[in-house]
C-alpha atoms as a PDB file:
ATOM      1  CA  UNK A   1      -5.378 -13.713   5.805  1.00  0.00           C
ATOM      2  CA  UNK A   2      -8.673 -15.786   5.023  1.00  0.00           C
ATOM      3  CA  UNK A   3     -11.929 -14.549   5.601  1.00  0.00           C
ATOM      4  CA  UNK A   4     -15.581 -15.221   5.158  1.00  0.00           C
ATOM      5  CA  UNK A   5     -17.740 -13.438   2.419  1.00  0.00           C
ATOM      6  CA  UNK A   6     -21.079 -14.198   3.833  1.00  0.00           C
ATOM      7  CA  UNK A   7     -22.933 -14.959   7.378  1.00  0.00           C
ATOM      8  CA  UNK A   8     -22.970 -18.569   6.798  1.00  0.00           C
ATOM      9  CA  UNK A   9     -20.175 -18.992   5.104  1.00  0.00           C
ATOM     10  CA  UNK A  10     -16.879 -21.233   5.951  1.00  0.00           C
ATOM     11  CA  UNK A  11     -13.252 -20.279   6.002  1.00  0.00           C
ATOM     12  CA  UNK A  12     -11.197 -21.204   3.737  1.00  0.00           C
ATOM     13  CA  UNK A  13      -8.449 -22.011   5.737  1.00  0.00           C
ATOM     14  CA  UNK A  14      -8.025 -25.880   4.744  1.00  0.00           C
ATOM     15  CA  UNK A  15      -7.687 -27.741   1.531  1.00  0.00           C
ATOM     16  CA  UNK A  16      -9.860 -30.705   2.605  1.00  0.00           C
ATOM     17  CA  UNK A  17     -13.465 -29.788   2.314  1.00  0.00           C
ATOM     18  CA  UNK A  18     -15.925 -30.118   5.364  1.00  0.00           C
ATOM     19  CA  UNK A  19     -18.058 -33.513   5.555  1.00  0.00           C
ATOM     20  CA  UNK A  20     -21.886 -32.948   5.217  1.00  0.00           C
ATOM     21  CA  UNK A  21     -23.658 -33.304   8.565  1.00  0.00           C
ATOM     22  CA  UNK A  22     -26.351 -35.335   7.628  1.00  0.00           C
ATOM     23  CA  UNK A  23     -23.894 -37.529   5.739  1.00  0.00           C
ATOM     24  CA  UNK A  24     -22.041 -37.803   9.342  1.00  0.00           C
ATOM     25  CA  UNK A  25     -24.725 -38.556  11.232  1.00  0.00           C
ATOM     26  CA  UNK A  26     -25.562 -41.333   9.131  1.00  0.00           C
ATOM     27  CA  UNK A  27     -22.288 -42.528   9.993  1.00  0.00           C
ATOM     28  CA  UNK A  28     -23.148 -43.193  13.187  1.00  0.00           C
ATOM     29  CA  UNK A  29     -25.552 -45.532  12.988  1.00  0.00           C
ATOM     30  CA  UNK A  30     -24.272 -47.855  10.073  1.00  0.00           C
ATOM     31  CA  UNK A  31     -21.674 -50.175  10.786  1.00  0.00           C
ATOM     32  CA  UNK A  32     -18.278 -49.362   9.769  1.00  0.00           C
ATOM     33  CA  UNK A  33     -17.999 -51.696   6.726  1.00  0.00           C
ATOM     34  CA  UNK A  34     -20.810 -49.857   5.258  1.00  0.00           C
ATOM     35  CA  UNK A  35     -19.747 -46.592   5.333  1.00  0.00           C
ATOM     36  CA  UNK A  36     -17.658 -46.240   2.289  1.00  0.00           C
ATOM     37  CA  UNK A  37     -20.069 -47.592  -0.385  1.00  0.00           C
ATOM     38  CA  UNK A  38     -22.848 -46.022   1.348  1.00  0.00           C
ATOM     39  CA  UNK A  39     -21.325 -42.358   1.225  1.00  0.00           C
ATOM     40  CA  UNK A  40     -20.824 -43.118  -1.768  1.00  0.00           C
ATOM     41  CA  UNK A  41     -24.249 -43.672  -2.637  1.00  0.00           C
ATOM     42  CA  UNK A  42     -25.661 -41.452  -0.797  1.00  0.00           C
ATOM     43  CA  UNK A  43     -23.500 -38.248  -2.208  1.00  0.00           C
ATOM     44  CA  UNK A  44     -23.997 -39.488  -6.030  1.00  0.00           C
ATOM     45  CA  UNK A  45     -28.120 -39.087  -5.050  1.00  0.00           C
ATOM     46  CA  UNK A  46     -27.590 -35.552  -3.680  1.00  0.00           C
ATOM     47  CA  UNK A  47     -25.552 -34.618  -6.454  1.00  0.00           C
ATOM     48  CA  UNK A  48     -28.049 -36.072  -8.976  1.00  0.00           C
ATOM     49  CA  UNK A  49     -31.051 -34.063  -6.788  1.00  0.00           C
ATOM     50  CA  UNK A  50     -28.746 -30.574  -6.605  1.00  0.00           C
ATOM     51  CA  UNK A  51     -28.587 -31.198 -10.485  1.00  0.00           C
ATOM     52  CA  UNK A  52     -32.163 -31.536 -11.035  1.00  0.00           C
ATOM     53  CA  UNK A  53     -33.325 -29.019  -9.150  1.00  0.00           C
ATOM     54  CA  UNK A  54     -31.008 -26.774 -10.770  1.00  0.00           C
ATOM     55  CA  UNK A  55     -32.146 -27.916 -14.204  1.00  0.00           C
ATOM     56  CA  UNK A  56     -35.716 -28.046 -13.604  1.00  0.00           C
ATOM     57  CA  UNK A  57     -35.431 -24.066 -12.405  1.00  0.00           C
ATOM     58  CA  UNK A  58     -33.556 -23.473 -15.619  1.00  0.00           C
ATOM     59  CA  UNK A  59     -36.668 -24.775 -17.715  1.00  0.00           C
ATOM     60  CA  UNK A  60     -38.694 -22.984 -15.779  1.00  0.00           C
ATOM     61  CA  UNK A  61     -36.650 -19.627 -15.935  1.00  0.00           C
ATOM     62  CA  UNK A  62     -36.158 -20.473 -19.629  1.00  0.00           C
ATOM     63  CA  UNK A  63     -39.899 -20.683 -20.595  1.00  0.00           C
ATOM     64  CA  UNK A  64     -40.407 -17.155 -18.461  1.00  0.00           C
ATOM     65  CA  UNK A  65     -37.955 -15.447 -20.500  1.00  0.00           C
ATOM     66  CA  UNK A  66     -38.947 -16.457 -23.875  1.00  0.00           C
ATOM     67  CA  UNK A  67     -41.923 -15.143 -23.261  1.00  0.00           C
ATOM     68  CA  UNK A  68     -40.209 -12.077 -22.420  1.00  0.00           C
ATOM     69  CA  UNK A  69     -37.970 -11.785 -24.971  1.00  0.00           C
ATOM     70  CA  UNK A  70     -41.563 -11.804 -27.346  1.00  0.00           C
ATOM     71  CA  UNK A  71     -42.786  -9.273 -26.047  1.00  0.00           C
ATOM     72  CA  UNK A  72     -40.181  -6.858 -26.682  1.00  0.00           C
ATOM     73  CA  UNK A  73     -38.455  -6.580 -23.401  1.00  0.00           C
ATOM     74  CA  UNK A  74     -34.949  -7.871 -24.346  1.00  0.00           C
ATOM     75  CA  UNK A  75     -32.543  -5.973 -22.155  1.00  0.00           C
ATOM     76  CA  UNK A  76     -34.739  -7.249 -18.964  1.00  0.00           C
ATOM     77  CA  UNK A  77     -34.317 -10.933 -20.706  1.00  0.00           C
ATOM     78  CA  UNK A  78     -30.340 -10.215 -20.803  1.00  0.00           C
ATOM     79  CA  UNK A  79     -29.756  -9.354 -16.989  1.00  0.00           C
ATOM     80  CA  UNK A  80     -32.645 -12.343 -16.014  1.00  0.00           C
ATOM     81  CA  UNK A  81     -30.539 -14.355 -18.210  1.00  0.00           C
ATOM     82  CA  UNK A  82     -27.283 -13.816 -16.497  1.00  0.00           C
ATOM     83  CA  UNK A  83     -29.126 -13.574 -13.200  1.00  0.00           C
ATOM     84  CA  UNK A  84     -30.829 -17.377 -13.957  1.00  0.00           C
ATOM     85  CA  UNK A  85     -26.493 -18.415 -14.591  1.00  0.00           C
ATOM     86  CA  UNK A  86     -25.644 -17.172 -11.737  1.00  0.00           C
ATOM     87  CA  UNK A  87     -28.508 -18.822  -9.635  1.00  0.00           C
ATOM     88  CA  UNK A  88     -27.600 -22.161 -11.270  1.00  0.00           C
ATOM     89  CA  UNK A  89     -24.090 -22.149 -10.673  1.00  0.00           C
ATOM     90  CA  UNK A  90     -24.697 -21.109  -7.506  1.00  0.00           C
ATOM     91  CA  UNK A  91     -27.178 -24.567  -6.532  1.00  0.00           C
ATOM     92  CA  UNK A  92     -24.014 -26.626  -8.424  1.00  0.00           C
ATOM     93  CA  UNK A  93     -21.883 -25.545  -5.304  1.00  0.00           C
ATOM     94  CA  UNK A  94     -20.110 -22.890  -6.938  1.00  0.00           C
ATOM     95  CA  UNK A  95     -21.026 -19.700  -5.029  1.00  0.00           C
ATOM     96  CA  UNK A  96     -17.892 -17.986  -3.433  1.00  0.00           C
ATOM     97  CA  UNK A  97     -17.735 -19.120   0.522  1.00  0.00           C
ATOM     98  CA  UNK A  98     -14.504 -17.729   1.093  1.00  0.00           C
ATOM     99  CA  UNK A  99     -11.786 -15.196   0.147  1.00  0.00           C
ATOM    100  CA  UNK A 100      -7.920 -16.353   0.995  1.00  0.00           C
ATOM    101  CA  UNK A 101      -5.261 -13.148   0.904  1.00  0.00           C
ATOM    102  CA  UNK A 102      -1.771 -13.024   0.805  1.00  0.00           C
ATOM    103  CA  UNK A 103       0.452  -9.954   1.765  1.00  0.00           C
ATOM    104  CA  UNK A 104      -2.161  -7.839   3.333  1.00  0.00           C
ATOM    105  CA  UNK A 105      -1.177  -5.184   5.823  1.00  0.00           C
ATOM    106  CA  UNK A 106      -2.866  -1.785   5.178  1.00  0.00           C
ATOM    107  CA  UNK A 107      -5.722  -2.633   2.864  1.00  0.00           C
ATOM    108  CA  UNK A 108      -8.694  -3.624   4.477  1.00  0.00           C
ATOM    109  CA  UNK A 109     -10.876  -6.608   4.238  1.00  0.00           C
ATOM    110  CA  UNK A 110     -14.143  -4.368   2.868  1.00  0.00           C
ATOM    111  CA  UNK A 111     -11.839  -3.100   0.169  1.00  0.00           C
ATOM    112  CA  UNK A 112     -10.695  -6.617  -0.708  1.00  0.00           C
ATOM    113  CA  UNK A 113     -14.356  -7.705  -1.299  1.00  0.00           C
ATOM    114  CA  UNK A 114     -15.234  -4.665  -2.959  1.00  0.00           C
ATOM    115  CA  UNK A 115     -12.156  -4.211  -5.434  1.00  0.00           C
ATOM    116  CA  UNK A 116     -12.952  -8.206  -5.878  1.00  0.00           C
ATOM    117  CA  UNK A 117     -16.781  -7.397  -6.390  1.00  0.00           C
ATOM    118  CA  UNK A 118     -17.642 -10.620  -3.947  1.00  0.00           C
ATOM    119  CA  UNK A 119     -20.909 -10.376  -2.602  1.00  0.00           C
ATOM    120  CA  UNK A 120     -22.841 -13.536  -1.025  1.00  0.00           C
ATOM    121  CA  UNK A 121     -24.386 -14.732  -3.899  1.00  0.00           C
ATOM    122  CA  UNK A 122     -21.241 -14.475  -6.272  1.00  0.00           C
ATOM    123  CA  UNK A 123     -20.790 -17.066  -8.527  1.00  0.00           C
ATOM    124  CA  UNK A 124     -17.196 -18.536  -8.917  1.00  0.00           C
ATOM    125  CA  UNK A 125     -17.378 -19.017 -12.505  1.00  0.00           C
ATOM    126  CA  UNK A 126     -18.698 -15.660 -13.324  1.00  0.00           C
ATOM    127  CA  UNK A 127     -16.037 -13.557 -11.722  1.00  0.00           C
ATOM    128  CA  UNK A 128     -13.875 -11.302 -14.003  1.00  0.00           C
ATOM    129  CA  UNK A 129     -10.328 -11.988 -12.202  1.00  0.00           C
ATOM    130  CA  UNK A 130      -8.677  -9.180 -14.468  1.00  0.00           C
ATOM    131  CA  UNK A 131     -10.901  -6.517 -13.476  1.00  0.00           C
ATOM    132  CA  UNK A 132     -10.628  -7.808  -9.984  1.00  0.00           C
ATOM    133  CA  UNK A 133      -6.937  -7.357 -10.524  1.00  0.00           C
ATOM    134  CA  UNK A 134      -7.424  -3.775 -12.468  1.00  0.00           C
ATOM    135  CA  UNK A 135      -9.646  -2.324  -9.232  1.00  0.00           C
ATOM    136  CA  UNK A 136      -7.176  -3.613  -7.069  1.00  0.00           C
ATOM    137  CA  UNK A 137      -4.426  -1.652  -8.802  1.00  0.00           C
ATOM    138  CA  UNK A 138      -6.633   1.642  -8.582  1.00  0.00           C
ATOM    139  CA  UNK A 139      -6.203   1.506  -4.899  1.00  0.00           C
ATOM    140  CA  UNK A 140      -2.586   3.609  -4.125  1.00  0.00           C
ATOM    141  CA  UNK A 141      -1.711   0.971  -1.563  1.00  0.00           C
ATOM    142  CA  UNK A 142      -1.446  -1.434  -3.800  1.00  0.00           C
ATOM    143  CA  UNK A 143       1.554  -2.073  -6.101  1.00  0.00           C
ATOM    144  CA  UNK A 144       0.612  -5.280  -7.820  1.00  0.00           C
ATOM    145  CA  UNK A 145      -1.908  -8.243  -7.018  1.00  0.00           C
ATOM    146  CA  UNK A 146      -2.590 -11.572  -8.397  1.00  0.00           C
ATOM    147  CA  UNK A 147      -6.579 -13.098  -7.989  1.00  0.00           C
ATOM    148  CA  UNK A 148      -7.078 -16.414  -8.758  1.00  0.00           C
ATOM    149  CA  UNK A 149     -10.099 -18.754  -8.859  1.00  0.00           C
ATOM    150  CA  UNK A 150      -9.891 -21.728  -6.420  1.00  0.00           C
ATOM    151  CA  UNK A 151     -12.638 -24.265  -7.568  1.00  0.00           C
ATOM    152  CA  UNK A 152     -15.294 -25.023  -6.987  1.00  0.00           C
ATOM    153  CA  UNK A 153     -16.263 -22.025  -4.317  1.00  0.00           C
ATOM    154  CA  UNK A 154     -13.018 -19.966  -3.295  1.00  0.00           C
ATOM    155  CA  UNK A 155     -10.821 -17.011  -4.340  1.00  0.00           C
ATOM    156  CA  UNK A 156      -6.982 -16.453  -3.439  1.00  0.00           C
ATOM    157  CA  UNK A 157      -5.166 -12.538  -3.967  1.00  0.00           C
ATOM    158  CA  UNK A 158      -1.419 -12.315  -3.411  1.00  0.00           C
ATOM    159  CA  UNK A 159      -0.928  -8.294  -2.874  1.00  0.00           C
ATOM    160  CA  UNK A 160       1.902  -6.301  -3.325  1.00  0.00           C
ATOM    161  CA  UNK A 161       1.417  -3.439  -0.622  1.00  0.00           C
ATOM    162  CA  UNK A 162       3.983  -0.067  -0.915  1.00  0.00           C
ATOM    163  CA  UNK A 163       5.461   0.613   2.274  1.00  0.00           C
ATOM    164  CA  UNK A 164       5.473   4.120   4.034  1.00  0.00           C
ATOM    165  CA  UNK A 165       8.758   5.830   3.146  1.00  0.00           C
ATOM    166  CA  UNK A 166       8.207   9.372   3.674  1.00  0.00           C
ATOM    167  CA  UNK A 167       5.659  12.068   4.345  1.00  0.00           C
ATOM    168  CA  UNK A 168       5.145  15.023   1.658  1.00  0.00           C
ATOM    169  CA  UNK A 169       3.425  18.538   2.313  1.00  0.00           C
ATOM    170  CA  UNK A 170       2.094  20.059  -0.346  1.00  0.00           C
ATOM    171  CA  UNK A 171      -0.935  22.631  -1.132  1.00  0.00           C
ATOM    172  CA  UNK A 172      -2.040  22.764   2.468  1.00  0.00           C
ATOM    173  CA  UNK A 173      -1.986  18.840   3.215  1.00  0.00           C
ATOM    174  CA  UNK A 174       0.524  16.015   4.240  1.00  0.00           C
ATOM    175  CA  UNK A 175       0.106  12.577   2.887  1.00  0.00           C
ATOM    176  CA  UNK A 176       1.991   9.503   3.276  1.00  0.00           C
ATOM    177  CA  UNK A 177       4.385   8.628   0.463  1.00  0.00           C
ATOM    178  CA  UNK A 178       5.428   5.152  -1.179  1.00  0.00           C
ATOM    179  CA  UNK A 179       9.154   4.231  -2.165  1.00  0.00           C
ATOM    180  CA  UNK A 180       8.218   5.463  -5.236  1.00  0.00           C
ATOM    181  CA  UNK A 181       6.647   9.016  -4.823  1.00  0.00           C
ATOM    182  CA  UNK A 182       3.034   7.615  -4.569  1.00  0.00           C
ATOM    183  CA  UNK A 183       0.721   9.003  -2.200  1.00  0.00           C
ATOM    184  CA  UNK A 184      -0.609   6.274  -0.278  1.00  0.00           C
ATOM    185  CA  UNK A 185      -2.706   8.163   1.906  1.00  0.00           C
ATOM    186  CA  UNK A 186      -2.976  11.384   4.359  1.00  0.00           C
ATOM    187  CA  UNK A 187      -1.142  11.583   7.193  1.00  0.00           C
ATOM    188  CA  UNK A 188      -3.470  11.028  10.069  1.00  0.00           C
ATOM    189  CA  UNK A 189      -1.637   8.323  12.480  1.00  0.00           C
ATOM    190  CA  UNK A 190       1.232   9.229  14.512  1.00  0.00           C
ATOM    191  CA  UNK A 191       2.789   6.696  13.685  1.00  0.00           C
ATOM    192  CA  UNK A 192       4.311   7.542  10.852  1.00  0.00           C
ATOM    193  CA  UNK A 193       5.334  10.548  12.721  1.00  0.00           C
ATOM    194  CA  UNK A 194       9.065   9.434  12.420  1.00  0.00           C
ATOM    195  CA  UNK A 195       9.112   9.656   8.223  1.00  0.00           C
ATOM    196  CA  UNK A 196      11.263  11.986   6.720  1.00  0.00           C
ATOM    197  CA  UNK A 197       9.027  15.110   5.262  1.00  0.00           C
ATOM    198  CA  UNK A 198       9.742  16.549   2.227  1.00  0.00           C
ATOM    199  CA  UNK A 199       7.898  19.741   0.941  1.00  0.00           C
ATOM    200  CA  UNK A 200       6.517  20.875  -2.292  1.00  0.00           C
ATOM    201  CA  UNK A 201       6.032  20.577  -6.014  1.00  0.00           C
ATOM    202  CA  UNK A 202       7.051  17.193  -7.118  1.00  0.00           C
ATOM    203  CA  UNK A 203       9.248  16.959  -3.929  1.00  0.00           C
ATOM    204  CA  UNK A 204       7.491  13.474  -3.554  1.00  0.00           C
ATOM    205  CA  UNK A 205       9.240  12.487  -7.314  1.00  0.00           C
ATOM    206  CA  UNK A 206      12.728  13.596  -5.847  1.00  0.00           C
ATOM    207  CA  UNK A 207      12.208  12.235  -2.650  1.00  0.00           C
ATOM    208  CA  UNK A 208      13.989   9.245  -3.019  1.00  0.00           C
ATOM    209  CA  UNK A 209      17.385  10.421  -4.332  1.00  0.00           C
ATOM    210  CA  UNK A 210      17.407  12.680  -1.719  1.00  0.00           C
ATOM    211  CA  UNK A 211      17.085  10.057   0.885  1.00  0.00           C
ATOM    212  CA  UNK A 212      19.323   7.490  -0.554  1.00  0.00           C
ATOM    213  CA  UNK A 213      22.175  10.187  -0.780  1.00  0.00           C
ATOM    214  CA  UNK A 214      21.231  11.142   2.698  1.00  0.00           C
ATOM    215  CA  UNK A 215      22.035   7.822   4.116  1.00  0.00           C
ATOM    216  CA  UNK A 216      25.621   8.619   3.069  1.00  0.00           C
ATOM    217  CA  UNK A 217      25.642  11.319   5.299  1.00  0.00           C
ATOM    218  CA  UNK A 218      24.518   9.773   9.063  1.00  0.00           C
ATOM    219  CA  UNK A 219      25.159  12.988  10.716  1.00  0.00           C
ATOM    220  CA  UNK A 220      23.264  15.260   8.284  1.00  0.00           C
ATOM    221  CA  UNK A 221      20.235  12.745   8.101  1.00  0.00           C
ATOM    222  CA  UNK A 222      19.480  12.688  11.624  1.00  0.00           C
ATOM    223  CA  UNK A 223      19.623  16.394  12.030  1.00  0.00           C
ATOM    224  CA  UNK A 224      17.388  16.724   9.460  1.00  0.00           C
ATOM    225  CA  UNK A 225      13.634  16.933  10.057  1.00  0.00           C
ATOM    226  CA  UNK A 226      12.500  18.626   6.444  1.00  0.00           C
ATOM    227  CA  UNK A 227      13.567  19.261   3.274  1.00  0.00           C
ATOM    228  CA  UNK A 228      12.122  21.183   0.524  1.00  0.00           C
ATOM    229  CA  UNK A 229      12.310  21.085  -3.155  1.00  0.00           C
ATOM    230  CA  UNK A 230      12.930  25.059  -4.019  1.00  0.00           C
ATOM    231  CA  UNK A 231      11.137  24.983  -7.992  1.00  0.00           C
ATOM    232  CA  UNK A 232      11.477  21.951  -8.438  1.00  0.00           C
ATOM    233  CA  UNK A 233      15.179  21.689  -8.974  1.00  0.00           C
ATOM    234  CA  UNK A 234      17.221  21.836  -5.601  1.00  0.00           C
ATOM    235  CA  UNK A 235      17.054  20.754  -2.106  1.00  0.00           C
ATOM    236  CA  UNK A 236      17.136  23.449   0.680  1.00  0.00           C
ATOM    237  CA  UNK A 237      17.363  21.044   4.363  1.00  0.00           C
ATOM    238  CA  UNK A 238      15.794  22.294   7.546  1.00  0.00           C
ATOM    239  CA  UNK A 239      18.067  21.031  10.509  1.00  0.00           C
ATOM    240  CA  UNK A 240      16.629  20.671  14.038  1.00  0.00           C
ATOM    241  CA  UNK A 241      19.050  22.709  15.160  1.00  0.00           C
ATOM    242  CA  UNK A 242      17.982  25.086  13.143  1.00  0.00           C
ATOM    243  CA  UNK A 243      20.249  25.499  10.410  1.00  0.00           C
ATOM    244  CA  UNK A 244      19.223  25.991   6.821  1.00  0.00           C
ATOM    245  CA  UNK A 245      21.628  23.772   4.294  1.00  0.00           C
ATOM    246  CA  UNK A 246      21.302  24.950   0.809  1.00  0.00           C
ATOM    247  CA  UNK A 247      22.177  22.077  -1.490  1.00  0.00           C
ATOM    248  CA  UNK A 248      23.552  22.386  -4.902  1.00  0.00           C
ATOM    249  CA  UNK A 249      20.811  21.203  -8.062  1.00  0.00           C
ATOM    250  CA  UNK A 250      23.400  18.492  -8.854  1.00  0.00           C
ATOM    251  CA  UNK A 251      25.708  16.188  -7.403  1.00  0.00           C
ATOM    252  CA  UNK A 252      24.187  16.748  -3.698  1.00  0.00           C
ATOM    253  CA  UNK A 253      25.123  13.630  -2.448  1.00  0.00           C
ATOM    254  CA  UNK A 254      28.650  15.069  -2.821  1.00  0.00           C
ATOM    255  CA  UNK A 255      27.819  18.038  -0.921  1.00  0.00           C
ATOM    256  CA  UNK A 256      26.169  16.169   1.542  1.00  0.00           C
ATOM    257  CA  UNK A 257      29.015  13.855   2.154  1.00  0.00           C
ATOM    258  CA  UNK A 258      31.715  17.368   2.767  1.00  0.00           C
ATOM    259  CA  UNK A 259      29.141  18.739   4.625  1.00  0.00           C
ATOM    260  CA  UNK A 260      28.896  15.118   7.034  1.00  0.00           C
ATOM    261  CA  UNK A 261      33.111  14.956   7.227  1.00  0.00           C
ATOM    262  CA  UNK A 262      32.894  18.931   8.425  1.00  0.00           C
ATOM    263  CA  UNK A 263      30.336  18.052  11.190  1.00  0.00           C
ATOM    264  CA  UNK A 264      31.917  15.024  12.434  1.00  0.00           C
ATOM    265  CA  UNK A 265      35.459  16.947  12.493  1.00  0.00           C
ATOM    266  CA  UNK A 266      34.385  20.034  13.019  1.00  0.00           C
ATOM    267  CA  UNK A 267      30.928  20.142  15.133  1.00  0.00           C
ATOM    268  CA  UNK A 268      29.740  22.902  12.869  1.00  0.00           C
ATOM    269  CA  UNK A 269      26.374  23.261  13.917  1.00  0.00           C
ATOM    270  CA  UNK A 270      27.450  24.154  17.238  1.00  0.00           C
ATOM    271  CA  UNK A 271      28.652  27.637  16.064  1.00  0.00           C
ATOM    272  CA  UNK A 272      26.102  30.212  15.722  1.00  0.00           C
ATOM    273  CA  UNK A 273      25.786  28.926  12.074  1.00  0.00           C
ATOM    274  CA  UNK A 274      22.425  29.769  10.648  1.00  0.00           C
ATOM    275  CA  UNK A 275      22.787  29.255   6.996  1.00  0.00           C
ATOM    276  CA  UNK A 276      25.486  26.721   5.378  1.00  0.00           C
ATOM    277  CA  UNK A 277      25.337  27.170   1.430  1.00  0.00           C
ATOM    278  CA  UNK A 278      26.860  24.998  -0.945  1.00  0.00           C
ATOM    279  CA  UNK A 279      25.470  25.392  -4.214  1.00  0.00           C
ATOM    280  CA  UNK A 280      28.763  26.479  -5.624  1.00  0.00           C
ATOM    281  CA  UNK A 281      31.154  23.453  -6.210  1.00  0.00           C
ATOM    282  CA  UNK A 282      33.634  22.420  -4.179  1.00  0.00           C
ATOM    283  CA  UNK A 283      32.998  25.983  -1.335  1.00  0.00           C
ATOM    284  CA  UNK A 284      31.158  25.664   2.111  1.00  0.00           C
ATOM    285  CA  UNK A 285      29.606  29.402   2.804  1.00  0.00           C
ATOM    286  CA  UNK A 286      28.003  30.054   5.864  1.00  0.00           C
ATOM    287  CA  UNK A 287      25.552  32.844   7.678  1.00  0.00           C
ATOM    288  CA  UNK A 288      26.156  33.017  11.571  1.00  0.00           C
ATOM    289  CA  UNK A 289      23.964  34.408  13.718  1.00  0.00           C
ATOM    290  CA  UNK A 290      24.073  38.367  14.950  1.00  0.00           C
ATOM    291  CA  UNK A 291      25.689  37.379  18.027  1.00  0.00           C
ATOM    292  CA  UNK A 292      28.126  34.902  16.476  1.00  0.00           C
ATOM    293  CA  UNK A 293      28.853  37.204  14.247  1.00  0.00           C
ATOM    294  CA  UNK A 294      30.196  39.629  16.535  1.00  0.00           C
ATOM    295  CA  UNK A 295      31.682  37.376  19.102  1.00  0.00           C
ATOM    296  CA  UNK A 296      33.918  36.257  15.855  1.00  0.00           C
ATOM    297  CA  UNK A 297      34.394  40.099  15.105  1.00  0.00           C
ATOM    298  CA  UNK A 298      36.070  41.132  18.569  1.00  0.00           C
ATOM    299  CA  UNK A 299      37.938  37.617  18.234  1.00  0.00           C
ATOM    300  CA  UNK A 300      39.802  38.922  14.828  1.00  0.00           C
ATOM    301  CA  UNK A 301      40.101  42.301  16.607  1.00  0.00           C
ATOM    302  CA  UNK A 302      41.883  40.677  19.352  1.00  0.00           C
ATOM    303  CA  UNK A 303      43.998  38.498  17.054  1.00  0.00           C
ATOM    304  CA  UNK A 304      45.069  41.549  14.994  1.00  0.00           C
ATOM    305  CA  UNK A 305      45.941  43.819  17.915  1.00  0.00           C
ATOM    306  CA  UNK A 306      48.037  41.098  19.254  1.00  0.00           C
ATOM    307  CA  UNK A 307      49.776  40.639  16.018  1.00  0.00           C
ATOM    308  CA  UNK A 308      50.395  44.271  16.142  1.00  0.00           C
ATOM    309  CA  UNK A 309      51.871  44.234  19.550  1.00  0.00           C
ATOM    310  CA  UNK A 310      54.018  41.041  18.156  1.00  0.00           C
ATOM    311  CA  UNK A 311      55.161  42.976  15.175  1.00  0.00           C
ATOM    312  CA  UNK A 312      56.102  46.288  17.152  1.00  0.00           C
ATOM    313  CA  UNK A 313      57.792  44.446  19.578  1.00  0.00           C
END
């Protein structure tokens, strides 16, 4: 993305600079054969006249400040002073025009020019790329970034944005998460709707070995709609249907994949489960439901009377 820093100011789009107009129109009144050695010329006097306007300003800035600086007021002669090199290298042609990004998504342009401290009257040589970089780092979209100067009047930032990867609820709010467990920002757009949500303390530092072992097990990840990290040491799942899948505090992606091989075999969800618990190695224990519980009742009723009626037979 390029963009302007100022209301007169050109994009940086191209690597060729713009001609001057009044060089151009010059152009079109002197022959062809001209040209050359008269833009020539002609750009060697305006450089010579930017210079000495630029110089004469400094001598009379200079003899100003000296007289400040004699009458005690030295900190007001330090910020004139860097003001007056700033003003200077701004009438050499060196005031940023233009701002050129690479990989930027979420981060807006306003917190580019901000983070980059570019304001219209920025002088190239006097911007502090590493504490550009540092304030760009201090914003939680952004996981690295590169500023360089572009001379003699642009700036160029290759960013490094995280990516959305799941939502986390915690202490009354939900806020977006990063890959790696940073909180990017709070959920407000639907669109991110769709992320996995994990809940509580220092779920959002688990979150992603959860996930990854969860992509082992297709049929458990897409009934899943939360999960949430019981003090901070084990996963408990929420399932649309309803169930509640207690995992064990390690080697869940074990569990997980049993659990998947059950469901696809086995359509265990579908049975008046409520609870499925497998925190104890290498067991599946599950709750069912009041009314699953005593349709399975009267079914071992029925299978023991009719093994009694087998037997007495």
């Amino acid at each position: 993305m390029v963009f302007k820093t100022g209301p007169n100011m050109r994009v940086a789009g191209e690597n060729a600079r713009q001609p001057r107009p009044d060089l151009d129109d010059v152009q079109e009144v002197i022959g062809a054969s001209r040209w050359s050695s008269f833009r020539f010329r002609a750009e060697r006097l305006l450089r010579r006249r930017r210079v000495g306007l630029a110089l004469a300003a400094l001598l009379y800035a200079a003899t100003g400040l000296a007289g400040m600086a004699e009458g005690g007021h030295w900190p007001t002669v330090r910020d004139e002073i860097l003001n007056l090199h700033v003003t200077t290298a701004n009438l050499l042609g060196f005031r940023v025009v233009a701002v050129a990004t690479e990989g930027q998504s979420a981060l807006t342009d306003d917190e580019v020019l901000l983070a980059l401290g570019v304001k219209d009257d920025t002088a190239l040589p006097f911007l502090d790329v590493k504490a550009a970089r540092e304030r760009l780092l201090a914003n939680p979209l952004v996981a690295d970034a590169t500023v360089r100067k572009l001379y003699p009047d642009r700036v160029t930032v290759h960013l490094v944005e995280r990516k959305p990867f799941a939502l986390w609820q915690h202490e009354g709010k939900v806020q977006i998460l990063a890959a790696d467990g940073t909180p990017i920002d709070e959920f407000r757009d639907r669109r991110f709707a769709h992320l996995p949500l994990v809940v509580g303390p220092s779920a959002n530092l688990k979150a992603g070995d959860l996930l990854e072992a969860l992509a082992k097990a297709p049929a458990i990840k897409e009934q899943t709609y939360a999960a949430v990290f019981v003090a901070e040491r084990r996963w408990n799942l929420r399932l649309r249907s309803g169930v509640e899948v207690k995992l064990p505090e390690r080697d869940f992606e074990t569990a997980l994949i049993r659990l998947d091989a059950l469901q696809a075999r086995d359509n265990l969800f579908a049975k008046g489960i409520t609870v499925v618990d497998l925190r104890v190695p290498g067991r599946t224990v599950v709750r069912l439901t009041p009314e699953a519980a005593d349709t399975l009742a009267e079914a071992d009723k029925a299978a023991e009377k009719a093994r009694k009626k087998a037997g007495g037979a």
